[in-house]
N, C-alpha and C. Protein backbone atom coordinates (compact mmCIF):
# COMPACT_ATOMS: atom_id res chain seq x y z
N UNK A 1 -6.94 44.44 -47.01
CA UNK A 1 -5.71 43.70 -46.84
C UNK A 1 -5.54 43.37 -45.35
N UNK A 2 -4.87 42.23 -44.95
CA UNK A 2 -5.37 41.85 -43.54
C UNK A 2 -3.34 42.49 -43.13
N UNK A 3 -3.85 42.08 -41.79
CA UNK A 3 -2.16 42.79 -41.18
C UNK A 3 -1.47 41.45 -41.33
N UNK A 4 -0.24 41.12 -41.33
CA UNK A 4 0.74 39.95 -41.02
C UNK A 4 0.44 39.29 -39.51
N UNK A 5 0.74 38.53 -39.64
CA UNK A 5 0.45 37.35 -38.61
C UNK A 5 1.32 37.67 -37.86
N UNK A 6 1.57 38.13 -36.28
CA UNK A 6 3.24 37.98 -35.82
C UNK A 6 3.52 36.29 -35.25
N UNK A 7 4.09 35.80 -35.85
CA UNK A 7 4.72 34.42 -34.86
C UNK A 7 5.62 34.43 -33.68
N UNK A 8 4.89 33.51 -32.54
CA UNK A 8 5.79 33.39 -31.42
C UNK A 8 6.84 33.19 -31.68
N UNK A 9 8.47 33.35 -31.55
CA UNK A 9 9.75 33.29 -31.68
C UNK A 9 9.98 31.10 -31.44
N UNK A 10 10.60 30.48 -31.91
CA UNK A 10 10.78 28.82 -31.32
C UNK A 10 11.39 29.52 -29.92
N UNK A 11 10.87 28.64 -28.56
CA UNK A 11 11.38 28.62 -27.21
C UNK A 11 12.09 27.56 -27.31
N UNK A 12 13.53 28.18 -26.05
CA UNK A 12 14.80 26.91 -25.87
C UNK A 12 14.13 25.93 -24.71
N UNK A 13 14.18 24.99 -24.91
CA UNK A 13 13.93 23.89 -23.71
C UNK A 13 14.73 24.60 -22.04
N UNK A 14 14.39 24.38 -21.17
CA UNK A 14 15.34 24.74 -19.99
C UNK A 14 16.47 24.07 -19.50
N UNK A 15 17.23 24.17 -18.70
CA UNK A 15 18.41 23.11 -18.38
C UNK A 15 17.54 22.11 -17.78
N UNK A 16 16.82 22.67 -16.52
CA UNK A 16 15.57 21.55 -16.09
C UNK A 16 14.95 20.44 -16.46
N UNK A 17 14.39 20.90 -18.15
CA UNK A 17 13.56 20.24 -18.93
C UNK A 17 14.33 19.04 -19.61
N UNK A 18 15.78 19.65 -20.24
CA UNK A 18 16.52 18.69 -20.78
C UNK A 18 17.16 17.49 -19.84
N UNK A 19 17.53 17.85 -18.51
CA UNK A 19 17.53 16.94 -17.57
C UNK A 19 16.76 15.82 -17.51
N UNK A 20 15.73 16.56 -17.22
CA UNK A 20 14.37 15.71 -16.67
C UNK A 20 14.13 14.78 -17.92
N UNK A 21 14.02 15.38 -19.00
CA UNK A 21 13.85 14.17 -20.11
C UNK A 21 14.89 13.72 -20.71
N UNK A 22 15.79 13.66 -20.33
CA UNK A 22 16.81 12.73 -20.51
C UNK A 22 16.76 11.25 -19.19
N UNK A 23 16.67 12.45 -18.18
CA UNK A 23 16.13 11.31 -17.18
C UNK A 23 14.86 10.28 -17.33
N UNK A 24 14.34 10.95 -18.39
CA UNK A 24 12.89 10.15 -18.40
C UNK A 24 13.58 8.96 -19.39
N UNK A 25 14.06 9.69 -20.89
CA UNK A 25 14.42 8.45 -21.51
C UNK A 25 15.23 7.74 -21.32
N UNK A 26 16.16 7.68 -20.24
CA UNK A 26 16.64 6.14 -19.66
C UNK A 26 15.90 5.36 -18.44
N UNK A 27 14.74 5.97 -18.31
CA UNK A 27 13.89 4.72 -17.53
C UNK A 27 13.01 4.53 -18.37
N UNK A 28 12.23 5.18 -19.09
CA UNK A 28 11.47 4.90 -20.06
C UNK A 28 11.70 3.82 -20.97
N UNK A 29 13.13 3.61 -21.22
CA UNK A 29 13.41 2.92 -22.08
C UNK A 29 13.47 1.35 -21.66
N UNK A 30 14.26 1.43 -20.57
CA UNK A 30 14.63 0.13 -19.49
C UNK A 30 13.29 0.30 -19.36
N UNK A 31 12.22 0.62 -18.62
CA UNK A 31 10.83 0.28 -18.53
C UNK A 31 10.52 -0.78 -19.78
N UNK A 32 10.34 0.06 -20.98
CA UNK A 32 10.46 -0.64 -22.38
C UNK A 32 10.56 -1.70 -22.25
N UNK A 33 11.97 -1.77 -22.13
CA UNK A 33 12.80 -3.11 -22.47
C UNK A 33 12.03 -4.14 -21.82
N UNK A 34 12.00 -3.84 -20.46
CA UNK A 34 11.28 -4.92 -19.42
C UNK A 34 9.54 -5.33 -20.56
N UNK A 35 8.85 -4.07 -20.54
CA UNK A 35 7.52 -4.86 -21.14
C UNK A 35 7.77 -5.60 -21.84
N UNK A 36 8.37 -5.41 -22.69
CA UNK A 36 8.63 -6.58 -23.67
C UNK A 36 9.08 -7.50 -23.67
N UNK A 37 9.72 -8.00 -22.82
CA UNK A 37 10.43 -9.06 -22.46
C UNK A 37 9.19 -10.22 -21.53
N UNK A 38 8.51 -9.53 -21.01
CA UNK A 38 7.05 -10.06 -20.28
C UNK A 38 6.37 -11.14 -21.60
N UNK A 39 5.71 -11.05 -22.80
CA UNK A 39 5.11 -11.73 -23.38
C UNK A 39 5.88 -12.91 -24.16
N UNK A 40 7.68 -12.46 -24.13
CA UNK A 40 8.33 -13.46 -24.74
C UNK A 40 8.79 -14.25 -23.49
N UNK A 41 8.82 -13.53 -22.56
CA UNK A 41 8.92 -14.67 -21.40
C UNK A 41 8.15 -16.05 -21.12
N UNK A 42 6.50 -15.28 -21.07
CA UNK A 42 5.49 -16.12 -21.13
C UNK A 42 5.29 -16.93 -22.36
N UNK A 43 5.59 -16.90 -23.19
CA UNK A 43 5.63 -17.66 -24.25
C UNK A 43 6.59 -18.51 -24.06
N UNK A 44 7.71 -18.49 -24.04
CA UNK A 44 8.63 -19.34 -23.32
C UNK A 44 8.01 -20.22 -22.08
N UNK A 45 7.73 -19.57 -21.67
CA UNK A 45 7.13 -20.67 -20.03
C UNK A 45 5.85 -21.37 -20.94
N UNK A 46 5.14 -21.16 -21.76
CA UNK A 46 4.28 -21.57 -22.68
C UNK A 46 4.94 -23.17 -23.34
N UNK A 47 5.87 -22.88 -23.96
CA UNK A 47 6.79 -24.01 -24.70
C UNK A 47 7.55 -24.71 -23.89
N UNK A 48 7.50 -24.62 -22.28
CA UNK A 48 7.90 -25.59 -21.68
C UNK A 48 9.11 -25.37 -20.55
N UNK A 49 9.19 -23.79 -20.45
CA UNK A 49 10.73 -23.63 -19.69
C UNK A 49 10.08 -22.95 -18.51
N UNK A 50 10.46 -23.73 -17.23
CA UNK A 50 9.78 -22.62 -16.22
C UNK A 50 10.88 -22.18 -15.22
N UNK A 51 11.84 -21.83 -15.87
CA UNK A 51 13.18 -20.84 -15.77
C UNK A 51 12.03 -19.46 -16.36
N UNK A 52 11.81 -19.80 -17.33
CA UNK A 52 10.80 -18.21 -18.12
C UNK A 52 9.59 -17.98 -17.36
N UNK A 53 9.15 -18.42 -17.13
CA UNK A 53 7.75 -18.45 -15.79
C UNK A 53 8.93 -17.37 -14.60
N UNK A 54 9.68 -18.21 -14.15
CA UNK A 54 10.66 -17.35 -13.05
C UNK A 54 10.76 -15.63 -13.26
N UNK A 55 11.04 -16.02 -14.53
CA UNK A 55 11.56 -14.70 -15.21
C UNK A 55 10.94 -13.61 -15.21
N UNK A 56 9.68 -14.44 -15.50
CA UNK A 56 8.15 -13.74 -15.68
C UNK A 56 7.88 -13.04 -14.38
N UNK A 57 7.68 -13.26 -13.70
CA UNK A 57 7.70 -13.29 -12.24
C UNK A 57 8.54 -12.33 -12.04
N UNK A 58 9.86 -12.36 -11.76
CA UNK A 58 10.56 -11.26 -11.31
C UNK A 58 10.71 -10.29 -12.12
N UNK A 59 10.68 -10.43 -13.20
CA UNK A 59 10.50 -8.81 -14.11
C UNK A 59 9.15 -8.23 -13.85
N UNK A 60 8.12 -8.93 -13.57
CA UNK A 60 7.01 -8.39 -12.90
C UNK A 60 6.50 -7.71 -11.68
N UNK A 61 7.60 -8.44 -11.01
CA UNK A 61 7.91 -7.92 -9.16
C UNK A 61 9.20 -6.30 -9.84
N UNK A 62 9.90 -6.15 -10.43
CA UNK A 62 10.24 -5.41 -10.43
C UNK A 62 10.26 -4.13 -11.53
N UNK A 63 9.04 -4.45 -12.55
CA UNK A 63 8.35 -2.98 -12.89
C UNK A 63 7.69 -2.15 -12.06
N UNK A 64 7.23 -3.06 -11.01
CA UNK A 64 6.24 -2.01 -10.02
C UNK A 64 7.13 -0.61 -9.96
N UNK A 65 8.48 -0.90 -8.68
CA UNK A 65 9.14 -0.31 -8.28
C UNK A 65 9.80 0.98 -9.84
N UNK A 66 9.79 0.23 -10.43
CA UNK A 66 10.63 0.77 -11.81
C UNK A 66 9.84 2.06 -12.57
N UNK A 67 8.16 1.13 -12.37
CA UNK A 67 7.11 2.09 -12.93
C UNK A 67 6.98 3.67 -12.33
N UNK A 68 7.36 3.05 -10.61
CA UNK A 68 6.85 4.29 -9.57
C UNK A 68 8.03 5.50 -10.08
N UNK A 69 9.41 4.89 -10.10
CA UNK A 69 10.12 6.03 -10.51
C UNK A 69 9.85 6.93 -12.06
N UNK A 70 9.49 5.91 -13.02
CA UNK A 70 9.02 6.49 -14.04
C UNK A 70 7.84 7.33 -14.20
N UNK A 71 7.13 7.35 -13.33
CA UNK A 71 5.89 8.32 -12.99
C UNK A 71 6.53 9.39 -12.39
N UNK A 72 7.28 9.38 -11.32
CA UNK A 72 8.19 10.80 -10.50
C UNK A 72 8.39 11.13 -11.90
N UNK A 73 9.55 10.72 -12.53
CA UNK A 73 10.13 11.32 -13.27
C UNK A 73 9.31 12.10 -14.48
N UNK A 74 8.38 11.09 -15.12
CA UNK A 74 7.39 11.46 -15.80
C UNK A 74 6.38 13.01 -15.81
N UNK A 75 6.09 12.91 -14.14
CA UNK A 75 5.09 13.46 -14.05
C UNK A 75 5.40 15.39 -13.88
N UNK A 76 7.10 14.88 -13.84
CA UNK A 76 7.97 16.40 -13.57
C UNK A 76 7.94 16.56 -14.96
N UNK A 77 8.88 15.64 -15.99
CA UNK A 77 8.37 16.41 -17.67
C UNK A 77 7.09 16.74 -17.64
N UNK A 78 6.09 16.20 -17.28
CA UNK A 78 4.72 16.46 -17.84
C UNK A 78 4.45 18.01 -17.86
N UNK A 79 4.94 18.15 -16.52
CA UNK A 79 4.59 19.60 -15.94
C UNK A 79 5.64 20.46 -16.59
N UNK A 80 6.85 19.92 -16.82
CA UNK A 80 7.84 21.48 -17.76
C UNK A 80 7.53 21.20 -19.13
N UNK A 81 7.27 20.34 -19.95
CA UNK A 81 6.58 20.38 -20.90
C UNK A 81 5.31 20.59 -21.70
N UNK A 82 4.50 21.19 -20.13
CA UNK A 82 2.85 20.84 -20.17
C UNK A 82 2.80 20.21 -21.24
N UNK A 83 2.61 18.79 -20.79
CA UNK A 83 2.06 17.84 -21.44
C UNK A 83 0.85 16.69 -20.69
N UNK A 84 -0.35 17.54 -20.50
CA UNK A 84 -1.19 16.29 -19.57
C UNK A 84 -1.28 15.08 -20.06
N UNK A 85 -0.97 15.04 -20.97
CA UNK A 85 -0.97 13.23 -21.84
C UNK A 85 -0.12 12.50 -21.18
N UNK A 86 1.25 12.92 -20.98
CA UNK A 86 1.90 12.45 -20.26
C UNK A 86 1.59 12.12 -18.84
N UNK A 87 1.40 13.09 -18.57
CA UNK A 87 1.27 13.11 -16.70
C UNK A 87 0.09 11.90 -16.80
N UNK A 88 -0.77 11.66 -17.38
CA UNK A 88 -1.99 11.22 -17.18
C UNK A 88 -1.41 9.40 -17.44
N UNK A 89 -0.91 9.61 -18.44
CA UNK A 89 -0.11 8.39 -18.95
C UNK A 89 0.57 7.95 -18.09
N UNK A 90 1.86 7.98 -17.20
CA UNK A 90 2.07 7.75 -16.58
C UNK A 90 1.67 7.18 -15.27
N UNK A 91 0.50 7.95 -14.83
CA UNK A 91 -0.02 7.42 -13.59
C UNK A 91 -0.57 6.19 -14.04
N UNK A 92 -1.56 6.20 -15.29
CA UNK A 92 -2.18 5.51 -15.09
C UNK A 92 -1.54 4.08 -15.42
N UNK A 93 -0.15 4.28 -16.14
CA UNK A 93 0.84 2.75 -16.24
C UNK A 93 1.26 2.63 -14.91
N UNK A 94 1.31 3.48 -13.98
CA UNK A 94 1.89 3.07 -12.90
C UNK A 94 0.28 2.17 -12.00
N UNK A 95 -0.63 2.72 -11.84
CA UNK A 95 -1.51 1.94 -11.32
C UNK A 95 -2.06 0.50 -12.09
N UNK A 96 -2.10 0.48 -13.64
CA UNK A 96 -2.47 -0.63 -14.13
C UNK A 96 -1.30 -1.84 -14.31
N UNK A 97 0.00 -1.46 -13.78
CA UNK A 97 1.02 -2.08 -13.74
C UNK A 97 0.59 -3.04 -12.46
N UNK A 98 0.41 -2.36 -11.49
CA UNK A 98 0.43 -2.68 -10.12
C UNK A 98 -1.05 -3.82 -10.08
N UNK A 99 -2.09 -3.47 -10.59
CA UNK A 99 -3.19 -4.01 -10.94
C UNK A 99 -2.91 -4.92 -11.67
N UNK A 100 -1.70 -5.09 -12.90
CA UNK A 100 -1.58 -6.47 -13.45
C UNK A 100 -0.46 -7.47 -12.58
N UNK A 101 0.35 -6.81 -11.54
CA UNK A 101 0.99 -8.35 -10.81
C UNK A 101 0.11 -8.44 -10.08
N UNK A 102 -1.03 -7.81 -9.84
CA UNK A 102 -2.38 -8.75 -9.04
C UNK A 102 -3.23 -9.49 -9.66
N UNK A 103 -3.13 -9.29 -10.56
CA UNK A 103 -4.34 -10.27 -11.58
C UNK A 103 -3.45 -11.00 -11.84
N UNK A 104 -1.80 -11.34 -11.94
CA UNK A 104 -0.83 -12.27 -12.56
C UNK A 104 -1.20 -13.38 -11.59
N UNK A 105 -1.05 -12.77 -10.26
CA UNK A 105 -0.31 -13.48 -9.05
C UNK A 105 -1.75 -14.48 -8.55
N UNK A 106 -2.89 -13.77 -8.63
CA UNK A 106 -4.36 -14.46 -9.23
C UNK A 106 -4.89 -15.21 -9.72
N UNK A 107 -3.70 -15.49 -10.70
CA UNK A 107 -4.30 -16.02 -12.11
C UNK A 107 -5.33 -15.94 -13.21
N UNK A 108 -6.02 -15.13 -12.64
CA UNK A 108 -7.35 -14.20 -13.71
C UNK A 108 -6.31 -13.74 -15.25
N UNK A 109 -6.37 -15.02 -16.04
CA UNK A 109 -5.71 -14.89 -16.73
C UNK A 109 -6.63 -14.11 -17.87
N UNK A 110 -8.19 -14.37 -18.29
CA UNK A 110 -8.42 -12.98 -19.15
C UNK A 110 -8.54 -12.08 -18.95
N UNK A 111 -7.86 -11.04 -17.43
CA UNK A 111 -7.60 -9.96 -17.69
C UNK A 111 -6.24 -9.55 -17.83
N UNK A 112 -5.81 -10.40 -16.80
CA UNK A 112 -4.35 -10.29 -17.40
C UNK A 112 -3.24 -10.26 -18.53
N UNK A 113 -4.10 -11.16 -19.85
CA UNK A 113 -3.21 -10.92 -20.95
C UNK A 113 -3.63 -10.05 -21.69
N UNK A 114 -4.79 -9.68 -21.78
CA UNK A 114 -5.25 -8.41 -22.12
C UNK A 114 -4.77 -6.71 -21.67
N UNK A 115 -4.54 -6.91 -20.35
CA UNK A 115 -3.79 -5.68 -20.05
C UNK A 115 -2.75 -5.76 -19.93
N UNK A 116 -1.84 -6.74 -20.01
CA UNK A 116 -0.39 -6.90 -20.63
C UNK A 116 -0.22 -6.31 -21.90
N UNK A 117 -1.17 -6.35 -23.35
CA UNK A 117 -0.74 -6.16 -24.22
C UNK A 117 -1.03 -4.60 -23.96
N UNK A 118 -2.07 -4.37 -23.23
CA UNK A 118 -2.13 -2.87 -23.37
C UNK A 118 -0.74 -2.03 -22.81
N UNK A 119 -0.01 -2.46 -21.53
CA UNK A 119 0.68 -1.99 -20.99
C UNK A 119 2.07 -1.58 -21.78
N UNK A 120 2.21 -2.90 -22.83
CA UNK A 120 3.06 -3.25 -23.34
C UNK A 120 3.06 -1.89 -24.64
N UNK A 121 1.97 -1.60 -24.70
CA UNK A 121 1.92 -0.87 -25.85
C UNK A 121 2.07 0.80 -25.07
N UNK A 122 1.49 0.96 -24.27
CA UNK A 122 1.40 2.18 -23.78
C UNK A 122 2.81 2.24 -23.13
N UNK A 123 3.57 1.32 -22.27
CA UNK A 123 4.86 1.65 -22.35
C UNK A 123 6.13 2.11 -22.99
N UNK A 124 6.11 0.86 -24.37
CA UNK A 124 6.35 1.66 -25.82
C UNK A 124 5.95 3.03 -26.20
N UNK A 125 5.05 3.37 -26.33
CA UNK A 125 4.75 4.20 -26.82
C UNK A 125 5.56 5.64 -25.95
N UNK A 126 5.39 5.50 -24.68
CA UNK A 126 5.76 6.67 -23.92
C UNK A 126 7.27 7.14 -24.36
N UNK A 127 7.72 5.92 -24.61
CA UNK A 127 9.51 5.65 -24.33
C UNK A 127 10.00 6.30 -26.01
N UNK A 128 8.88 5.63 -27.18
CA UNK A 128 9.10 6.46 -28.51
C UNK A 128 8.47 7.90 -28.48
N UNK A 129 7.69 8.22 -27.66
CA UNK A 129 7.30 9.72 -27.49
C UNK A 129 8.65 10.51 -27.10
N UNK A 130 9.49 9.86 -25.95
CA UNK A 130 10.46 10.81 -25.41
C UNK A 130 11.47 11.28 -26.45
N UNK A 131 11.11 10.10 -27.78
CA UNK A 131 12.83 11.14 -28.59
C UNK A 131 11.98 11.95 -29.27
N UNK A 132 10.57 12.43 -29.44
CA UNK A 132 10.21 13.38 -30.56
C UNK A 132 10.14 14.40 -30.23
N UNK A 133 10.03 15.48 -31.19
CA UNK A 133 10.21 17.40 -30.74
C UNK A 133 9.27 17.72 -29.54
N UNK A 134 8.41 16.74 -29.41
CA UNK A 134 7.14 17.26 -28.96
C UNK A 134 7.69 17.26 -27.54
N UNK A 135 8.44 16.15 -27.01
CA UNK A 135 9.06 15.59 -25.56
C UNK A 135 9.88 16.73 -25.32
N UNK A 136 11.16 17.48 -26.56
CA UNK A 136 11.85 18.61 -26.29
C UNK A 136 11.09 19.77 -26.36
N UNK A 137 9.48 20.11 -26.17
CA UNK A 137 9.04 21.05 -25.99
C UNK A 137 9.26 22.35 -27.10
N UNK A 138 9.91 21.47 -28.10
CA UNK A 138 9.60 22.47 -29.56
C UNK A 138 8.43 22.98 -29.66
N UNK A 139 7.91 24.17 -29.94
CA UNK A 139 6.94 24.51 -30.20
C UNK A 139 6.93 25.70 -31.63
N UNK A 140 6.38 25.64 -32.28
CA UNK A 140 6.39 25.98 -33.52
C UNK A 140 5.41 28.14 -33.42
């Protein structure tokens, strides 16, 4: 007969932790918002409005800045949540962000819409990661 299993007790998140990812999911989210607004922009400047080109443009000039705080912020959950996915995630939207208003501003347009959609997705994604148990450091 084998002995019983003992299970770790569920751990409470810290005041720290809940901070920090709360802080994460309101830039995360506004991050969000912004990617997405990038391909309907350009589509718009596509159909003829270059008010949306503008648009394009300055929501692009200002994810950089937006991204960098979302990595601070990011990279502090990463670490009270050990979560290297995160931490890793983060940086690397913050550098391929920065790498796509250079390929925008370029015009190297097949790399650019290509790592738009990626960004677009990996931004999403971070921002729907922050409401799941996994972001509150539930652990089972």
């Amino acid at each position: 007969m084998a002995a019983p299993v003992l299970a770790h007790p569920p751990t409470r998140p810290s005041a720290a932790h809940l901070l920090t990812l709360w802080a994460f999911r309101t830039v995360a989210l506004l991050q969000a918002v912004l990617f997405v607004l990038q391909p309907i922009s350009i589509g718009s400047f596509l159909q003829g409005s270059w008010a949306a080109f503008d648009m394009h443009s300055l929501v692009g000039a200002l994810l950089v800045p937006l991204t960098m705080l979302t990595g601070l912020v990011g990279l502090l959950l990463a670490v009270l949540a050990r979560r290297v996915a995160v931490g890793v995630s983060v940086v690397a939207l913050l550098m391929l962000t920065t790498f796509q208003v250079g390929m925008g501003h370029t015009r190297l347009l097949a790399v650019h819409v290509p790592l738009g959609v990626a960004l677009v997705a990996l931004a999403v994604w971070l921002c729907a990661w922050s409401w799941t148990r996994g972001a509150q450091g539930a652990r089972r």
